[in-house]
Each structure stands twice: as structure tokens, then as C-alpha cells.
PDB file of N, CA and C in Angstrom:
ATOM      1  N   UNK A   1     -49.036  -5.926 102.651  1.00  0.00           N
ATOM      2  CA  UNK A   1     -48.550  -5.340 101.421  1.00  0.00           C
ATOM      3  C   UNK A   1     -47.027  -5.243 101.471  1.00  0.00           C
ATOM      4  N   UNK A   2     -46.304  -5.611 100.283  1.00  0.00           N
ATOM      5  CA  UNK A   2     -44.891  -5.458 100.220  1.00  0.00           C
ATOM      6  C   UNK A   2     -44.674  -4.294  99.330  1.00  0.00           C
ATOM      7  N   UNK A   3     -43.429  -3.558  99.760  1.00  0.00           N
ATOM      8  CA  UNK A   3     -42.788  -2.152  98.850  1.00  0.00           C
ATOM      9  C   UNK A   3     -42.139  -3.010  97.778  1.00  0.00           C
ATOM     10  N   UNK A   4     -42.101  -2.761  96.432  1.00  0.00           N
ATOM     11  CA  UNK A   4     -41.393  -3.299  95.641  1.00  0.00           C
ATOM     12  C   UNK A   4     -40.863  -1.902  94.737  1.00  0.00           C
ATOM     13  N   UNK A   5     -39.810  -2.244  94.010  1.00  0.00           N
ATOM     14  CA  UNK A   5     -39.916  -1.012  92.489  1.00  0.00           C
ATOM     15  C   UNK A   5     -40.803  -1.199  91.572  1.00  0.00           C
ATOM     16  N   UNK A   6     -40.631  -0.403  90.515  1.00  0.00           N
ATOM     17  CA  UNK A   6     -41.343  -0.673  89.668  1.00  0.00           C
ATOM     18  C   UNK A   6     -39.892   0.512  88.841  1.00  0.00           C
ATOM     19  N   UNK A   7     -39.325  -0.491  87.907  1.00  0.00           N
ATOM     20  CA  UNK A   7     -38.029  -0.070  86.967  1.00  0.00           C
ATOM     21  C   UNK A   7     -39.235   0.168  85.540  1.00  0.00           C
ATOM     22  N   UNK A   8     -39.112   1.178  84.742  1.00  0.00           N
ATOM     23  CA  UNK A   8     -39.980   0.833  83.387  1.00  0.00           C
ATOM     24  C   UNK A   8     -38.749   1.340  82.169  1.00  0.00           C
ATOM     25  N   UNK A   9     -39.261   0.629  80.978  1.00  0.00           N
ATOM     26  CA  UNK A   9     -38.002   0.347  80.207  1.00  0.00           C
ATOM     27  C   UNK A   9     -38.905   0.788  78.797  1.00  0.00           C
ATOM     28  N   UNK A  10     -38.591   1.177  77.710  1.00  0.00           N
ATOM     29  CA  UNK A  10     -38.814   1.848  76.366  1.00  0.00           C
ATOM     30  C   UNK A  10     -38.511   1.277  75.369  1.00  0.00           C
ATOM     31  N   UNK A  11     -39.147   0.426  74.326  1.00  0.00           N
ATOM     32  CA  UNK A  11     -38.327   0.359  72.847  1.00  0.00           C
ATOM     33  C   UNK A  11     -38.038   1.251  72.068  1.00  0.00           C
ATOM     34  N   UNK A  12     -36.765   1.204  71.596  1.00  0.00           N
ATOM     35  CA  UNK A  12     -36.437   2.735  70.734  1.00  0.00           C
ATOM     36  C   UNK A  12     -37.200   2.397  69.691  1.00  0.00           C
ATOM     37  N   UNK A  13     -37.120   2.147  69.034  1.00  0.00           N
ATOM     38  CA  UNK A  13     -38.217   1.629  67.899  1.00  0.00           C
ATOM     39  C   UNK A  13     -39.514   1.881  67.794  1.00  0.00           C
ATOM     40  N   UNK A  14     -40.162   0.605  68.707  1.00  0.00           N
ATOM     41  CA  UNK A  14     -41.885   0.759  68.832  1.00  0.00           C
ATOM     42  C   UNK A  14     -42.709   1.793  69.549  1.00  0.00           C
ATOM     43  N   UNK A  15     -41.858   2.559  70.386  1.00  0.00           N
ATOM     44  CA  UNK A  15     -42.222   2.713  71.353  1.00  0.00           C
ATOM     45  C   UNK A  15     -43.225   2.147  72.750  1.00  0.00           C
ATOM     46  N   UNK A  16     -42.848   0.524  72.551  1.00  0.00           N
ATOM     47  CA  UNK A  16     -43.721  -0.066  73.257  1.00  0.00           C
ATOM     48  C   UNK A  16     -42.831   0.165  74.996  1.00  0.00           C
ATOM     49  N   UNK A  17     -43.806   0.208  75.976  1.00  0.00           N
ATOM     50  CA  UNK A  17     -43.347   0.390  76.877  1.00  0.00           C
ATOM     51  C   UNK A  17     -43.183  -1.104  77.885  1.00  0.00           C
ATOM     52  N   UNK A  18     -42.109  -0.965  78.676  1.00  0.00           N
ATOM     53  CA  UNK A  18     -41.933  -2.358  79.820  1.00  0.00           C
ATOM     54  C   UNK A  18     -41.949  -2.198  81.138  1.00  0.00           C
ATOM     55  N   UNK A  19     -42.714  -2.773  82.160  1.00  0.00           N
ATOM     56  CA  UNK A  19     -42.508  -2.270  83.541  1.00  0.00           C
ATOM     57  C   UNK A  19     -41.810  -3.360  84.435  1.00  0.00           C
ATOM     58  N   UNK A  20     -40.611  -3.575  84.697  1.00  0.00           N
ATOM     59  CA  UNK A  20     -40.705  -4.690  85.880  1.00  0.00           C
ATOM     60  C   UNK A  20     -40.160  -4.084  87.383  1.00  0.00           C
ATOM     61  N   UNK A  21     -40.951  -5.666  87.956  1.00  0.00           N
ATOM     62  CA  UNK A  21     -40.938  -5.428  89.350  1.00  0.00           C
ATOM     63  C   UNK A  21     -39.325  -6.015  89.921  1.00  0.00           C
ATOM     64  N   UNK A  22     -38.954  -5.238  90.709  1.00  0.00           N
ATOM     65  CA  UNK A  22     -37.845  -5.670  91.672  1.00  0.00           C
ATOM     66  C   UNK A  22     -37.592  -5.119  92.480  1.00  0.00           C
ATOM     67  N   UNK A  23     -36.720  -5.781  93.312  1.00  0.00           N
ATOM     68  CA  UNK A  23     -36.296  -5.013  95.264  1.00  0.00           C
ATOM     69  C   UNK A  23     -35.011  -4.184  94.329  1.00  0.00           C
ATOM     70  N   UNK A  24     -34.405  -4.895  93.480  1.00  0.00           N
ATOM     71  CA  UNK A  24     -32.997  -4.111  93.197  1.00  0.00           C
ATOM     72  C   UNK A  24     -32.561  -3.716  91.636  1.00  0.00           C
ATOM     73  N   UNK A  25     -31.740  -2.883  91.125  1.00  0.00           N
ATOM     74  CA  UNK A  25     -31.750  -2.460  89.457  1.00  0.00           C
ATOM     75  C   UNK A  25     -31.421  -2.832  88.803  1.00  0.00           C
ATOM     76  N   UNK A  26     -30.228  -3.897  89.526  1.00  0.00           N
ATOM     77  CA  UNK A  26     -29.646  -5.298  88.884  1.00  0.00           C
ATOM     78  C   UNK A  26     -29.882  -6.098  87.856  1.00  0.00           C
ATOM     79  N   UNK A  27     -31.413  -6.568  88.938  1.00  0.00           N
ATOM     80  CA  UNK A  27     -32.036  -7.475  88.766  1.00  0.00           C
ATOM     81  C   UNK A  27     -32.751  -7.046  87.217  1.00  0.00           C
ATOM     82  N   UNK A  28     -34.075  -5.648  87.421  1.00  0.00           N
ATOM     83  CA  UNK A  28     -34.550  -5.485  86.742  1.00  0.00           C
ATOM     84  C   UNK A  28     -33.774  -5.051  85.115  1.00  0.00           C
ATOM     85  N   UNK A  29     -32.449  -4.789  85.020  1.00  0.00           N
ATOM     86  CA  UNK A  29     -31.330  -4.454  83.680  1.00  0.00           C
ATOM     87  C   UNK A  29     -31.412  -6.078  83.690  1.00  0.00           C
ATOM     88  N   UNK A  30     -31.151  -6.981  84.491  1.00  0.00           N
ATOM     89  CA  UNK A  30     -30.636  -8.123  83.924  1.00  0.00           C
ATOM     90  C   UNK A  30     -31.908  -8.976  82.962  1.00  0.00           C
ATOM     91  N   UNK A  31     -32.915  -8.449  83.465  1.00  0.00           N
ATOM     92  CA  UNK A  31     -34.312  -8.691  82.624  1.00  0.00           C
ATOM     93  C   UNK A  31     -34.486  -7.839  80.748  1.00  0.00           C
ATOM     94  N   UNK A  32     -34.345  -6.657  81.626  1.00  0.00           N
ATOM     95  CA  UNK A  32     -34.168  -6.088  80.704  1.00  0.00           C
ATOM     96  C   UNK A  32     -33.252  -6.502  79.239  1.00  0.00           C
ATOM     97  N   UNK A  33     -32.254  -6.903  79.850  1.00  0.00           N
ATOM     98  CA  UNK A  33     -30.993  -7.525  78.430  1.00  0.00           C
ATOM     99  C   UNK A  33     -31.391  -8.555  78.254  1.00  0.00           C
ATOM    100  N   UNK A  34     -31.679  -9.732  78.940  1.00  0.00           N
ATOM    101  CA  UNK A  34     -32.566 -10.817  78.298  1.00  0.00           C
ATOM    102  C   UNK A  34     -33.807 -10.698  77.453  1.00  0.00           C
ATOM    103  N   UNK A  35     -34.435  -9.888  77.579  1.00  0.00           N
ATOM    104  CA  UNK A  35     -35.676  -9.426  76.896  1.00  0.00           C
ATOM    105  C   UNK A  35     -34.785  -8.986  75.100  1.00  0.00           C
ATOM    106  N   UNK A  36     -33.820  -8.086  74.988  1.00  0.00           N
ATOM    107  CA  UNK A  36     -33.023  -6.976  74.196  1.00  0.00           C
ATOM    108  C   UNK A  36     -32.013  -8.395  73.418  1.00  0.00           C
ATOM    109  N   UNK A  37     -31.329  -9.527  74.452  1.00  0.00           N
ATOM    110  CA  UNK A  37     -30.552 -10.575  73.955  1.00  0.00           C
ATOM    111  C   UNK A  37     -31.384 -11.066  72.769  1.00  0.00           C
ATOM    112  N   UNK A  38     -33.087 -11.577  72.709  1.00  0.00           N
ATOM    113  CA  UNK A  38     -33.838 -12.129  72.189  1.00  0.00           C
ATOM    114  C   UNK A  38     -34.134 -11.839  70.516  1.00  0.00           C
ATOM    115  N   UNK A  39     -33.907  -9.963  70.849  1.00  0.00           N
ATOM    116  CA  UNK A  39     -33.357  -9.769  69.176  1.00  0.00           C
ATOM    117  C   UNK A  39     -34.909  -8.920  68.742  1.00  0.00           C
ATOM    118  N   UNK A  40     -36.435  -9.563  69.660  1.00  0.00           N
ATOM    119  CA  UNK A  40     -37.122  -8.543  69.469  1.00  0.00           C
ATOM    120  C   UNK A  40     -37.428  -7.286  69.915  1.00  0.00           C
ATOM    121  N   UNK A  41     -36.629  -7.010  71.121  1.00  0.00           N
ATOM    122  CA  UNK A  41     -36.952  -5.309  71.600  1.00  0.00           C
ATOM    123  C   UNK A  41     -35.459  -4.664  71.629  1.00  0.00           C
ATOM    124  N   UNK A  42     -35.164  -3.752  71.482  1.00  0.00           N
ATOM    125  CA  UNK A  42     -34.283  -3.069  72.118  1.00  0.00           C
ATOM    126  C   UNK A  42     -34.601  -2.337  73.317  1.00  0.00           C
ATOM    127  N   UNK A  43     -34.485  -2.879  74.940  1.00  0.00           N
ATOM    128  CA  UNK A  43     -34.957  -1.854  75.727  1.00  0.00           C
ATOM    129  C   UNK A  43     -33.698  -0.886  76.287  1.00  0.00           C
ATOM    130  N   UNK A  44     -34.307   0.333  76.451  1.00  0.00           N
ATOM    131  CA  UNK A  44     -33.639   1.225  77.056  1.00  0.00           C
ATOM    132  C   UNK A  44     -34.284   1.553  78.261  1.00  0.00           C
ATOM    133  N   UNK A  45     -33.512   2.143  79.460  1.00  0.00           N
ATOM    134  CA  UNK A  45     -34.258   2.924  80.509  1.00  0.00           C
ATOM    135  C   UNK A  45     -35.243   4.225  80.083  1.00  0.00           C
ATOM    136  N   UNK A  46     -36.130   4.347  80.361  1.00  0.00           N
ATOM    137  CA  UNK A  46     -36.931   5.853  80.247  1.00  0.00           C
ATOM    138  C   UNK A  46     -36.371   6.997  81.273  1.00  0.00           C
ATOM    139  N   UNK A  47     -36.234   7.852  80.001  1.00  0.00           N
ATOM    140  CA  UNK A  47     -35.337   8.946  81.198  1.00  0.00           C
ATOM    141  C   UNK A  47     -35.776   9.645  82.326  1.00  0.00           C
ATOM    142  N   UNK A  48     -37.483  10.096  82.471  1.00  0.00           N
ATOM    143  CA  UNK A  48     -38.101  10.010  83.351  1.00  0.00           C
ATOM    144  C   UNK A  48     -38.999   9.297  83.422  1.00  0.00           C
ATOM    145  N   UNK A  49     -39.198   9.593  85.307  1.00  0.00           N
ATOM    146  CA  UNK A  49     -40.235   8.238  85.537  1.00  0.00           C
ATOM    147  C   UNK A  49     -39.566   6.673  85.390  1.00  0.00           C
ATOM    148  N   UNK A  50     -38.677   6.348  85.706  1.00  0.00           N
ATOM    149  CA  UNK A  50     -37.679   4.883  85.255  1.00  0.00           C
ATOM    150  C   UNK A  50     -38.128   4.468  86.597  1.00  0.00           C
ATOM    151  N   UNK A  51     -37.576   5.115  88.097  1.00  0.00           N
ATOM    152  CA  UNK A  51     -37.972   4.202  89.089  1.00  0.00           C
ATOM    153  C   UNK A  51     -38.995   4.463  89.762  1.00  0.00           C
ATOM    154  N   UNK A  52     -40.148   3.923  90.083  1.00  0.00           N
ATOM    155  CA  UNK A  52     -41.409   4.057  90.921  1.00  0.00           C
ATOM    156  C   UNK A  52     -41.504   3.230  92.134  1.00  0.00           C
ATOM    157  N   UNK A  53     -41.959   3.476  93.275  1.00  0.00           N
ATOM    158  CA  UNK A  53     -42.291   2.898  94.366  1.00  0.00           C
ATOM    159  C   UNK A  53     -43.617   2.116  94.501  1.00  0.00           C
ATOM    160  N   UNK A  54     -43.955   0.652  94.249  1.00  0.00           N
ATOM    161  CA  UNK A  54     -45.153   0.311  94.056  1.00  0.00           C
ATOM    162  C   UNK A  54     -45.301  -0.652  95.077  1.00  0.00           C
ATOM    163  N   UNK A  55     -46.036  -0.911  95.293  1.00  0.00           N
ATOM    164  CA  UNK A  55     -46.938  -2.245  95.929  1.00  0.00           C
ATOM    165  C   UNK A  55     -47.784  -3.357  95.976  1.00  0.00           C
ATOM    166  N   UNK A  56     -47.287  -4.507  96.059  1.00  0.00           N
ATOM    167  CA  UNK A  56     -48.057  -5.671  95.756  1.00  0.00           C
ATOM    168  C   UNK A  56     -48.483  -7.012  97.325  1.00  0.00           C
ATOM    169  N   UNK A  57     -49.081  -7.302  96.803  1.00  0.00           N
ATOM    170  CA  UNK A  57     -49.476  -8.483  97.686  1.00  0.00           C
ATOM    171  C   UNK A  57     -49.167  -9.467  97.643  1.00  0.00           C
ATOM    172  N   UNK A  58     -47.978  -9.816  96.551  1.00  0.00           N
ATOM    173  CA  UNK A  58     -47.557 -11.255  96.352  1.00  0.00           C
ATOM    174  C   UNK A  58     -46.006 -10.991  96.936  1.00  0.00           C
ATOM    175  N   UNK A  59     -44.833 -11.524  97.729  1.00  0.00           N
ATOM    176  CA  UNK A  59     -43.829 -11.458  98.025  1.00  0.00           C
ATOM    177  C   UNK A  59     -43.125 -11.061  96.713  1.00  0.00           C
ATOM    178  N   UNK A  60     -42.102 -10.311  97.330  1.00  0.00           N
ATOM    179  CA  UNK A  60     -41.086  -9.490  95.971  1.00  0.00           C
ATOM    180  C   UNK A  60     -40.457 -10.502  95.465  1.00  0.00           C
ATOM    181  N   UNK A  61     -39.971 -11.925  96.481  1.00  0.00           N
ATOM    182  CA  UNK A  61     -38.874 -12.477  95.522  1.00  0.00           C
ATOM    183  C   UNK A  61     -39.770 -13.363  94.678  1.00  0.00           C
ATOM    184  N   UNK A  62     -40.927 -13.936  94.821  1.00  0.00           N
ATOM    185  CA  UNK A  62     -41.731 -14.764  94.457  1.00  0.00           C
ATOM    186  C   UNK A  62     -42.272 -14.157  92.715  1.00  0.00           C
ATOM    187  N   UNK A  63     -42.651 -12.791  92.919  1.00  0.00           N
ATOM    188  CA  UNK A  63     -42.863 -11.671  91.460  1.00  0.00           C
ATOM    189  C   UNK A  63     -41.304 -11.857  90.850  1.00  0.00           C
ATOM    190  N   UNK A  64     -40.575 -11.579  91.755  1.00  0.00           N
ATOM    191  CA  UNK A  64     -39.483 -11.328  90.735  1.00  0.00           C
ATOM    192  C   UNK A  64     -39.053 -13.014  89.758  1.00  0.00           C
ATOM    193  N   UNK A  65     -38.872 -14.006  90.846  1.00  0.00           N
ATOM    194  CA  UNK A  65     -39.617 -15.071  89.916  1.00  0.00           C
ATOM    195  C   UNK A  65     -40.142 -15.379  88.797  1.00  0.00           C
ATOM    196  N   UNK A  66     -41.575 -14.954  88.801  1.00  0.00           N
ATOM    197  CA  UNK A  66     -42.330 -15.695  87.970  1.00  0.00           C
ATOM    198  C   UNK A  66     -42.018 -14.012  86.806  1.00  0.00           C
ATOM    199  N   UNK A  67     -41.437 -13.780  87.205  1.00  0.00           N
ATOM    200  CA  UNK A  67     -40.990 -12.833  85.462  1.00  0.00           C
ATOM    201  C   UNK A  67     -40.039 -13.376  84.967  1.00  0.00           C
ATOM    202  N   UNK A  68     -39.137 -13.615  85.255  1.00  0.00           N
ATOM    203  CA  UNK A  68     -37.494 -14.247  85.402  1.00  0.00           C
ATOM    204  C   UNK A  68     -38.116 -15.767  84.579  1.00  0.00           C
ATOM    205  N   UNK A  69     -39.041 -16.587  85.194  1.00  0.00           N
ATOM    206  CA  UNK A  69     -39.524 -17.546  84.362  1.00  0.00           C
ATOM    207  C   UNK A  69     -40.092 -17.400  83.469  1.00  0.00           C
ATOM    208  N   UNK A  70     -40.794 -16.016  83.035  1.00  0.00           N
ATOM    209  CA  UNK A  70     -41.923 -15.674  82.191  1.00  0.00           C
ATOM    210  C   UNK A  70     -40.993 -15.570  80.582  1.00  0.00           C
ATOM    211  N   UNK A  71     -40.112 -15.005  81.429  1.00  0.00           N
ATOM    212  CA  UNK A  71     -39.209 -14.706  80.352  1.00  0.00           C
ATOM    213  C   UNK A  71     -37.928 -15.760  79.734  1.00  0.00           C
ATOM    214  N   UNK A  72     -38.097 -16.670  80.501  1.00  0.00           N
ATOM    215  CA  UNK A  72     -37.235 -17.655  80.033  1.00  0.00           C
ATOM    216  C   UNK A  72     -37.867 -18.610  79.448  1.00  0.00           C
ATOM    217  N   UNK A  73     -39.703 -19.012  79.395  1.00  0.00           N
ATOM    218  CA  UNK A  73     -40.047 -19.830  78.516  1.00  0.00           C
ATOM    219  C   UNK A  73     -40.217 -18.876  76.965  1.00  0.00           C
ATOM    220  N   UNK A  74     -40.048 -17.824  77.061  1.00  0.00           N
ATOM    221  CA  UNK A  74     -40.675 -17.054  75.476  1.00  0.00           C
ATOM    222  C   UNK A  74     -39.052 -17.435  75.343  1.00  0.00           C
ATOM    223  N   UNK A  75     -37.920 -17.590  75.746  1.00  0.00           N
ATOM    224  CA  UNK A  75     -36.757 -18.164  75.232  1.00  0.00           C
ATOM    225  C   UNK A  75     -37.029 -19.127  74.516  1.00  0.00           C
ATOM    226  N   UNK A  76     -37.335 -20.174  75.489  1.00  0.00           N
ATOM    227  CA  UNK A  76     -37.371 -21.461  74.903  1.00  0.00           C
ATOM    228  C   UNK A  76     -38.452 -22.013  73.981  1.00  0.00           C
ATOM    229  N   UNK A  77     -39.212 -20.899  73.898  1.00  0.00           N
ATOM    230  CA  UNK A  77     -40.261 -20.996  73.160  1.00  0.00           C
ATOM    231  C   UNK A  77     -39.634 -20.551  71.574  1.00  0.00           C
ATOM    232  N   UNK A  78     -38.890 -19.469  71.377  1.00  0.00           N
ATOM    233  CA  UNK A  78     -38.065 -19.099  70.215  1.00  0.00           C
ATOM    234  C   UNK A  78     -37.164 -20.097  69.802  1.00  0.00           C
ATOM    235  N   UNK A  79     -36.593 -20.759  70.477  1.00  0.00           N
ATOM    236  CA  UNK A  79     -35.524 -21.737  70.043  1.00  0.00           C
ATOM    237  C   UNK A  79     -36.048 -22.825  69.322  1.00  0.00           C
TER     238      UNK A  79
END
């Protein structure tokens, strides 16, 4: 099992909620504004509860990955 975060993020709007995984906060804001760049969410941090300590079975950089890609085909999927 690997320690990962778990960053979770808020639309002011919908109130739909976002969780991503990362080793660092960087990473997970830099998701975050790509998601917010796209024009359909505005995310913000949640003021509590934002960072969690979670655990997965797939390597952290490998998750952090396939979000990072997840999120770059709904790009290219908009364009």
C-alpha cells in the first residue's frame, strides 16, 4: 500500500465536489486550474477537510498520471 493525499476541491456554484490524488499541493492546484481553465467548474479549496491522508495500491506517480491524462483528453475532447 502507498500513502498518498487526497486534496478535495468545491464548485462555488454547483456545489459539486472534486477529490484528487497527489504526493504534493502543487500538483493537485495545478489540476485543479486546468479543470477551472476549461470554463466548466470553478474549483475552490474546501475550507475543511481539503487535505486527507489516503491509500492506494496503484503507485502515486502512476495515479497522479492517469488524472493528469484524464484530464487532458476532456481538453481535447472540448476543442
Amino acid at each position: 500500500m502507498f500513502k498518498i493525499y487526497e486534496f478535495r476541491y468545491r464548485d462555488k456554484k454547483s456545489g459539486l465536489g472534486f477529490v484528487f490524488y497527489a504526493r504534493k499541493e502543487q500538483f493537485a492546484d495545478a489540476l485543479a486550474d486546468k479543470i477551472t481553465a476549461l470554463g466548466m467548474y470553478n474549483l475552490k479549496r474546501k475550507i475543511i477537510g481539503y487535505k486527507k491522508i489516503g491509500y492506494t495500491e496503484i503507485p502515486p506517480y502512476e495515479l497522479e498520471q492517469a488524472q493528469e491524462e484524464y484530464i487532458d483528453n476532456i481538453e481535447l475532447t472540448m476543442k
